[in-house]
PDB file of N, CA and C in Angstrom:
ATOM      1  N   UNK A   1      21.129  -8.913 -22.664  1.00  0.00           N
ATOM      2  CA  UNK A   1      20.974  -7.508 -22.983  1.00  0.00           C
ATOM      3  C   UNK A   1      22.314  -6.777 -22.946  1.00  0.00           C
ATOM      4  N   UNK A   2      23.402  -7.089 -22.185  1.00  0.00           N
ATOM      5  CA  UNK A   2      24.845  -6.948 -21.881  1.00  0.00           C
ATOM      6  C   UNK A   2      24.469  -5.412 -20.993  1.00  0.00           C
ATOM      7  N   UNK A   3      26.014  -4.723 -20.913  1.00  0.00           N
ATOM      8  CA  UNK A   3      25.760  -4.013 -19.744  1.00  0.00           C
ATOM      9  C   UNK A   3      24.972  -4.144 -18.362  1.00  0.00           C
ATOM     10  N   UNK A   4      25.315  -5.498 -17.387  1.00  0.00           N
ATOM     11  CA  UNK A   4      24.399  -5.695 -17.070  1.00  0.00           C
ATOM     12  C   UNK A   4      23.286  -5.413 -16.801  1.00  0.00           C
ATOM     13  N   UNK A   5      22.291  -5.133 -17.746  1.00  0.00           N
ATOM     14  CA  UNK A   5      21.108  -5.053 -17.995  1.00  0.00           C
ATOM     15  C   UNK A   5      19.913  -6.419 -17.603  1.00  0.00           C
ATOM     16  N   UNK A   6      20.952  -7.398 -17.481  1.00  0.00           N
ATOM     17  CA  UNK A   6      20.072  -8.858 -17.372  1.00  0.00           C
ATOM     18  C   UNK A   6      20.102  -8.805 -15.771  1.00  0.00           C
ATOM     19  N   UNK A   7      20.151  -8.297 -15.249  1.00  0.00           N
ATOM     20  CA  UNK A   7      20.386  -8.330 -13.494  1.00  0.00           C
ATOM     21  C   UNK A   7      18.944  -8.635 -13.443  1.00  0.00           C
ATOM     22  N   UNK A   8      18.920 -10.228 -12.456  1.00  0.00           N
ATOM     23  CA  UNK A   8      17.374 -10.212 -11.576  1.00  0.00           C
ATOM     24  C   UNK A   8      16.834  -9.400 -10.626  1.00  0.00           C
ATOM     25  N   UNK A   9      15.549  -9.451 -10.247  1.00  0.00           N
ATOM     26  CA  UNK A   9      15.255  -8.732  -9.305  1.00  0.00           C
ATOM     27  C   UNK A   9      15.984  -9.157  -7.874  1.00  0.00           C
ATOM     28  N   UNK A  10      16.373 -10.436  -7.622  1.00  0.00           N
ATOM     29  CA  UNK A  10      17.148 -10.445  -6.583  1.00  0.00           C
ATOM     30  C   UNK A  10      18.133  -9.949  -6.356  1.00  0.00           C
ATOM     31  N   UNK A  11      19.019 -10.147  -7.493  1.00  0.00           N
ATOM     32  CA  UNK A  11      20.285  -9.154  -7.395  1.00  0.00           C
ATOM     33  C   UNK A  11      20.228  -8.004  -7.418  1.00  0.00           C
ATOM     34  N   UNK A  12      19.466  -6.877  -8.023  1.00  0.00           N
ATOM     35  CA  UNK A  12      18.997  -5.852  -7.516  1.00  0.00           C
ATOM     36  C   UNK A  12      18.554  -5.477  -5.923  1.00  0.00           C
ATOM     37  N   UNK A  13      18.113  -5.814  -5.394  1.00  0.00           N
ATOM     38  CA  UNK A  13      17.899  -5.951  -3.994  1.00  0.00           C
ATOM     39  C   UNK A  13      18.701  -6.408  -3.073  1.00  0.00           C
ATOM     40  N   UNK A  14      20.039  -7.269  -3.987  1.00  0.00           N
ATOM     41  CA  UNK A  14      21.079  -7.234  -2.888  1.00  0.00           C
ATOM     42  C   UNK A  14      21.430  -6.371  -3.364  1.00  0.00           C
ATOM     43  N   UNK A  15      21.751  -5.455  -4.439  1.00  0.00           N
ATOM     44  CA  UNK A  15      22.849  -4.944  -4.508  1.00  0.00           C
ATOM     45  C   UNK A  15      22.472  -3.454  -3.855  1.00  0.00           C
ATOM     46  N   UNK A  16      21.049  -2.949  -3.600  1.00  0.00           N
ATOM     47  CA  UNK A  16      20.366  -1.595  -3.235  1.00  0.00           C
ATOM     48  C   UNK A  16      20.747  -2.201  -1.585  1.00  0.00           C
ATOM     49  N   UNK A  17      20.512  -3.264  -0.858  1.00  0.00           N
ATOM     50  CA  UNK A  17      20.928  -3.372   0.123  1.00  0.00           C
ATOM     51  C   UNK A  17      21.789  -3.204   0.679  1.00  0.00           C
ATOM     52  N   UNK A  18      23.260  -3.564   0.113  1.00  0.00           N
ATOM     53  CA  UNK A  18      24.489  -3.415   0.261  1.00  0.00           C
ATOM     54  C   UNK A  18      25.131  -1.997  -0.122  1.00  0.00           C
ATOM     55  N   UNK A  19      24.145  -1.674  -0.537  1.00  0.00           N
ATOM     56  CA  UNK A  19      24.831   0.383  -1.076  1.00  0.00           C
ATOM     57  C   UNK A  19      24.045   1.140   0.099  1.00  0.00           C
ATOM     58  N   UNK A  20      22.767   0.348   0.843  1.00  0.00           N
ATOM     59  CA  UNK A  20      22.116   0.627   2.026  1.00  0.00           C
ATOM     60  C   UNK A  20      22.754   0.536   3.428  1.00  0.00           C
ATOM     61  N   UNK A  21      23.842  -0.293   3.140  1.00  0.00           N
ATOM     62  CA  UNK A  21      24.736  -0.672   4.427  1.00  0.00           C
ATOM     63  C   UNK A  21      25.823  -0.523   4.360  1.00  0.00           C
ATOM     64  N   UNK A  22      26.488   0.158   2.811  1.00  0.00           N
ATOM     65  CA  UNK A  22      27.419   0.611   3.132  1.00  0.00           C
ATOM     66  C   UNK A  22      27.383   2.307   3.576  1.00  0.00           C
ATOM     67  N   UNK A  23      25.852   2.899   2.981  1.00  0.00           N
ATOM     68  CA  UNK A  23      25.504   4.553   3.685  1.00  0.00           C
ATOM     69  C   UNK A  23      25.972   3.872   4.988  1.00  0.00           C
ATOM     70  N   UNK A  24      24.993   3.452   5.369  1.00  0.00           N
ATOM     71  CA  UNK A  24      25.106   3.493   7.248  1.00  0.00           C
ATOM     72  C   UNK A  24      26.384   3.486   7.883  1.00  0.00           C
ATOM     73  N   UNK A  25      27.554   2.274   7.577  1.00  0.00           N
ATOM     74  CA  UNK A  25      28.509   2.261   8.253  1.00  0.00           C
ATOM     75  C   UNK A  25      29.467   3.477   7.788  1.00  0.00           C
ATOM     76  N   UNK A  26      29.245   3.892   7.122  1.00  0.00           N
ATOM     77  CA  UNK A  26      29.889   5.603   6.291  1.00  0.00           C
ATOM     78  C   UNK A  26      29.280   6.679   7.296  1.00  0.00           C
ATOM     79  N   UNK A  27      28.104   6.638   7.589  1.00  0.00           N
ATOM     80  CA  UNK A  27      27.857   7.778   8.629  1.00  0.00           C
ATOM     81  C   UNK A  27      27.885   7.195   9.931  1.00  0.00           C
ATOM     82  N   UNK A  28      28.545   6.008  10.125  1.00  0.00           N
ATOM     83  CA  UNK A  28      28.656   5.801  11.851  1.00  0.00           C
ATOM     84  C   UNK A  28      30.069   6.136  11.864  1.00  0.00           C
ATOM     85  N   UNK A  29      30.882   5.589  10.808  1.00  0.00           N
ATOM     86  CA  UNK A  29      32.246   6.140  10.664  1.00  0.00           C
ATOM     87  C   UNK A  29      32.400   7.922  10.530  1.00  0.00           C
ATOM     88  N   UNK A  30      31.730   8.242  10.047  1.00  0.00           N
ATOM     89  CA  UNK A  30      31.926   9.785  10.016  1.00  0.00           C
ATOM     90  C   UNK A  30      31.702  10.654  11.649  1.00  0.00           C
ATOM     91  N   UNK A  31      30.317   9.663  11.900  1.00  0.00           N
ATOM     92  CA  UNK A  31      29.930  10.179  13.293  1.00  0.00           C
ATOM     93  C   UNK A  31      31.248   9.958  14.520  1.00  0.00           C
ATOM     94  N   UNK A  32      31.999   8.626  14.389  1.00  0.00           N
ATOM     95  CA  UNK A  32      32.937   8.743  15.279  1.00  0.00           C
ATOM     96  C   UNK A  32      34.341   9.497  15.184  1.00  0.00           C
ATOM     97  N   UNK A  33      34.534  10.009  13.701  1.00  0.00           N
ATOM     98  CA  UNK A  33      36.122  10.844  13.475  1.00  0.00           C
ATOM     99  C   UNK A  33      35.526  12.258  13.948  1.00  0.00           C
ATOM    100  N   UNK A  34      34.470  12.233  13.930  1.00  0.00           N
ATOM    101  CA  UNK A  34      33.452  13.434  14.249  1.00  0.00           C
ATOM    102  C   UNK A  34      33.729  13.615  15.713  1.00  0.00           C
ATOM    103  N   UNK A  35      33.690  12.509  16.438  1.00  0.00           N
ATOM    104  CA  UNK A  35      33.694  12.423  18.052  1.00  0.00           C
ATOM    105  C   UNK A  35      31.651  12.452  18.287  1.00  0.00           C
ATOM    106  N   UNK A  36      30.709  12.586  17.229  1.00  0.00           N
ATOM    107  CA  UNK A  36      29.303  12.539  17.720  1.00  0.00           C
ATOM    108  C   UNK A  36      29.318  11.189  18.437  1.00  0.00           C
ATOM    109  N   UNK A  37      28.216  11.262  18.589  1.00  0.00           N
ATOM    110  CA  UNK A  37      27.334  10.402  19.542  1.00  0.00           C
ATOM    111  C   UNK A  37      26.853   9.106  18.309  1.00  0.00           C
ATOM    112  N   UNK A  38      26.978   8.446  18.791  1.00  0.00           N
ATOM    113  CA  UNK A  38      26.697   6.764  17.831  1.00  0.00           C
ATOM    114  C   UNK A  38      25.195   6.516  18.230  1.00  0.00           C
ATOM    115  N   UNK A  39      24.215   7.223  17.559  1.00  0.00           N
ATOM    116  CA  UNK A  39      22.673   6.755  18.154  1.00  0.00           C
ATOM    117  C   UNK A  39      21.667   6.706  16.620  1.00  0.00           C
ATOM    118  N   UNK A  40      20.323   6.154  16.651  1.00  0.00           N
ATOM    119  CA  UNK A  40      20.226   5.914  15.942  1.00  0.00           C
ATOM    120  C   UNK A  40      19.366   7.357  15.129  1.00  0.00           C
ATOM    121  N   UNK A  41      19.079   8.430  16.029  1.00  0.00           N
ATOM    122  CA  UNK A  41      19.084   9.531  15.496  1.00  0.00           C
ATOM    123  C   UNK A  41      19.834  10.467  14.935  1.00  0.00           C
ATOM    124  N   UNK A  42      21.000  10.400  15.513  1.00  0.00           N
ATOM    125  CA  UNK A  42      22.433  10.787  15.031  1.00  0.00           C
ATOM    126  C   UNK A  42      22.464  10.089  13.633  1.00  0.00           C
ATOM    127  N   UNK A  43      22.524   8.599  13.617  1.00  0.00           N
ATOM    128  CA  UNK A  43      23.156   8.156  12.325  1.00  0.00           C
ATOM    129  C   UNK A  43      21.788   8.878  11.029  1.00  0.00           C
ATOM    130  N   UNK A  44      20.398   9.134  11.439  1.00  0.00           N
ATOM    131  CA  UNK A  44      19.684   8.882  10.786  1.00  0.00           C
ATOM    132  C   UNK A  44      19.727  10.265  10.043  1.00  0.00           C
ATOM    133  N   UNK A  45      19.892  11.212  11.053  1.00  0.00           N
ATOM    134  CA  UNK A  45      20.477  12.745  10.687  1.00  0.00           C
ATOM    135  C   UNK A  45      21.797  12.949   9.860  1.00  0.00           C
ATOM    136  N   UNK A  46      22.380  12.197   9.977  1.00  0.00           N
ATOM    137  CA  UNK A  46      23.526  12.015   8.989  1.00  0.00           C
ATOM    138  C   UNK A  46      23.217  11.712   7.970  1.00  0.00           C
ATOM    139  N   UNK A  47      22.476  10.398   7.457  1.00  0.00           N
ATOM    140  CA  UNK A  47      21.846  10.370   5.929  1.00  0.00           C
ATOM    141  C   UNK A  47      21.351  11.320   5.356  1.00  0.00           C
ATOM    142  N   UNK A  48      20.128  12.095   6.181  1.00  0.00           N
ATOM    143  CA  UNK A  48      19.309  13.197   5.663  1.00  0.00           C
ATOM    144  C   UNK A  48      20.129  13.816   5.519  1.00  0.00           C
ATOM    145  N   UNK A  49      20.852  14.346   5.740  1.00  0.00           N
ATOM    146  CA  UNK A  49      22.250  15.425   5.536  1.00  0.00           C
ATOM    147  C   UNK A  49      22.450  15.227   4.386  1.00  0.00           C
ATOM    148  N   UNK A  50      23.453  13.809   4.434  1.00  0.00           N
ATOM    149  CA  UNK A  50      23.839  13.657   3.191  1.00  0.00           C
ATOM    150  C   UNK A  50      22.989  13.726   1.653  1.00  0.00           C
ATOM    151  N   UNK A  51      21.549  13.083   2.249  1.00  0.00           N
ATOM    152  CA  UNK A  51      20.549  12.866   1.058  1.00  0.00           C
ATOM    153  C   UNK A  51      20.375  14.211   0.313  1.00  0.00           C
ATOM    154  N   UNK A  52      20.148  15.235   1.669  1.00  0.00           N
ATOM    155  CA  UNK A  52      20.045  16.537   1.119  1.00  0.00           C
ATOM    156  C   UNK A  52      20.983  17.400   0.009  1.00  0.00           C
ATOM    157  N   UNK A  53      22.603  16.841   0.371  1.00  0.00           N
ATOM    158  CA  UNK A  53      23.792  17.564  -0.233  1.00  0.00           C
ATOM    159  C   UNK A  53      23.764  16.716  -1.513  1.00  0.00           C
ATOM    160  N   UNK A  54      23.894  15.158  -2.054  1.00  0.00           N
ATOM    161  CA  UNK A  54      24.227  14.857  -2.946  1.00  0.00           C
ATOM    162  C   UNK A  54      22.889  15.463  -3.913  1.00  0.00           C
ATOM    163  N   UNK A  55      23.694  15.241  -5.499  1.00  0.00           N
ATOM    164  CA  UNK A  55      22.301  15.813  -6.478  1.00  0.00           C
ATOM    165  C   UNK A  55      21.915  14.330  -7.231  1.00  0.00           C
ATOM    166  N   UNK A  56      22.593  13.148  -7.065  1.00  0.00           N
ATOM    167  CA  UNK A  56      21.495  12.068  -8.058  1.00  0.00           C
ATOM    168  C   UNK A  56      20.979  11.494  -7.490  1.00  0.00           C
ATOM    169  N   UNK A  57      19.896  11.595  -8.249  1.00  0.00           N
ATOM    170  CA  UNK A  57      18.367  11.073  -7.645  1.00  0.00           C
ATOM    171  C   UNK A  57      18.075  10.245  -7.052  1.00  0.00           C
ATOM    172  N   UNK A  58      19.195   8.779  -7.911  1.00  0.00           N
ATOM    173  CA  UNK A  58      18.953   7.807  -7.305  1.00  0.00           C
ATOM    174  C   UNK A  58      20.094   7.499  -6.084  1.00  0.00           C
ATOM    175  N   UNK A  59      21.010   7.890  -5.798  1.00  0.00           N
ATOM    176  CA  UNK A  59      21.703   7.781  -4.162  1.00  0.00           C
ATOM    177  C   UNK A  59      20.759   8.473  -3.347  1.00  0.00           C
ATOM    178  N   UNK A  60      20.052   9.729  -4.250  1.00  0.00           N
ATOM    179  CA  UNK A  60      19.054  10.502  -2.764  1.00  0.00           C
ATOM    180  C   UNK A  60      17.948   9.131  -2.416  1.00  0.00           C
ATOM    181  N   UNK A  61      17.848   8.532  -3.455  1.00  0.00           N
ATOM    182  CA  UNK A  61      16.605   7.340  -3.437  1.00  0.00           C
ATOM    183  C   UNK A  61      17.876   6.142  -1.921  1.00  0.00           C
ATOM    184  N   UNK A  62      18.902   5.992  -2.129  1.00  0.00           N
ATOM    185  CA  UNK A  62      19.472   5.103  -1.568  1.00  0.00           C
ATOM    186  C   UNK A  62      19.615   5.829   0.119  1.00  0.00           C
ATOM    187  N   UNK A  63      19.962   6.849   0.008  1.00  0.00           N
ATOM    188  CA  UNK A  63      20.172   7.777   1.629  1.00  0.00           C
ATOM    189  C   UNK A  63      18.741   7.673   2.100  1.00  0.00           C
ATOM    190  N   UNK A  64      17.475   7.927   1.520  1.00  0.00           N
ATOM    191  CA  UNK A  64      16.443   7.827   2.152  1.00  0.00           C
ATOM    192  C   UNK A  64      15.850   6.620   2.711  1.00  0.00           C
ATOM    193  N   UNK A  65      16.043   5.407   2.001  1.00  0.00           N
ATOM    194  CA  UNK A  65      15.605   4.384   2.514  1.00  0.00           C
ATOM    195  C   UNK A  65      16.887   3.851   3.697  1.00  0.00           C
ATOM    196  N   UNK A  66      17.803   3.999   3.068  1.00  0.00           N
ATOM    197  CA  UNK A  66      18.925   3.834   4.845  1.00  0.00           C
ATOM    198  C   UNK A  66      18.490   4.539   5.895  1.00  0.00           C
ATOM    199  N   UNK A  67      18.007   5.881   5.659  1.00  0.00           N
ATOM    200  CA  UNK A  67      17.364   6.698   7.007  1.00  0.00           C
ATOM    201  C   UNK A  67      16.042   6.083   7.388  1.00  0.00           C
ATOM    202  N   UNK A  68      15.503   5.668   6.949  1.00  0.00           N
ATOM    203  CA  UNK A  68      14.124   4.867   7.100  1.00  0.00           C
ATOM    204  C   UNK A  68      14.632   3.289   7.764  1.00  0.00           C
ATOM    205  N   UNK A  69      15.321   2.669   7.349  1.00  0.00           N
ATOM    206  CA  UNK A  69      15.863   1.200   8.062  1.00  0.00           C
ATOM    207  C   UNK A  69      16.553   1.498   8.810  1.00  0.00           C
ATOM    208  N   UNK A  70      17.199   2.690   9.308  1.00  0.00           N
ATOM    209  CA  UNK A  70      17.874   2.806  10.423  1.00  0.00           C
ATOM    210  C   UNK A  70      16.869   3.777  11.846  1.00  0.00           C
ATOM    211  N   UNK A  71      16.138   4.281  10.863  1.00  0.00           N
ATOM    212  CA  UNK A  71      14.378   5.006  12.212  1.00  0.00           C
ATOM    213  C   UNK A  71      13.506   3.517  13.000  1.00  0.00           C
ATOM    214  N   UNK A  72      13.127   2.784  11.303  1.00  0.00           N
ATOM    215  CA  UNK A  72      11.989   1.664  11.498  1.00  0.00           C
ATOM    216  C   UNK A  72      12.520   0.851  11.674  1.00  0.00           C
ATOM    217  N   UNK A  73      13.627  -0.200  11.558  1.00  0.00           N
ATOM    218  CA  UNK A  73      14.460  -1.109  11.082  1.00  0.00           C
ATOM    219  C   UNK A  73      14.031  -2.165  10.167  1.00  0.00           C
ATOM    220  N   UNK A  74      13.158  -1.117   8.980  1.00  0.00           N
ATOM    221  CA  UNK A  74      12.957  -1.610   7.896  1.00  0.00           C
ATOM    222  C   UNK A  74      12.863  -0.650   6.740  1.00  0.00           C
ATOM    223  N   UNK A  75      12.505  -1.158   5.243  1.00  0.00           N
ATOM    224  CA  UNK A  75      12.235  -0.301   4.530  1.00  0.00           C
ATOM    225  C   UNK A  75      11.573  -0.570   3.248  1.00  0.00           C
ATOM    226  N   UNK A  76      10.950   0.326   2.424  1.00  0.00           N
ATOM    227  CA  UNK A  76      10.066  -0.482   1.210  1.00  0.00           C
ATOM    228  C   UNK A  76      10.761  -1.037  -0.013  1.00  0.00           C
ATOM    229  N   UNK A  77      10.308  -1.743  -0.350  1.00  0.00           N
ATOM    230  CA  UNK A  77      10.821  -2.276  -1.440  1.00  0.00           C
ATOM    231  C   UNK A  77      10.561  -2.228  -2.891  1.00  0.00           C
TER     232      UNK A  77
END
């Protein structure tokens, strides 16, 4: 299909994973230049933050499920 457009569903799911873990270590890093507290409500309040400020849809889709695997330590698929 080019543009990768041919991406499997696996690779999709790594790749939503890895944009899932790179939110997180982005708001544990923010939380410590910050001097906050490293907890998992802290970090989870940091996504929602962020989810709230950015406007595309789909990173708000990516901040929400990081706040959800970092509450539940899971998330839907």
């Amino acid at each position: 299909m080019g543009l990768g457009m041919d991406m499997s569903r696996d690779e999709l799911l790594e790749d939503r994973a890895a944009f899932i873990a790179g939110e997180i270590g982005g708001a544990v890093v923010e939380l410590i230049i910050g001097g906050g507290v490293i907890s998992r409500d802290a970090i989870a309040d940091s996504l929602e933050a962020k989810r709230k400020a950015v406007g595309n849809v789909i990173h708000k889709g990516v901040l929400r499920d990081a706040a959800e695997f970092v509450r539940n330590g899971q998330y839907k698929t």
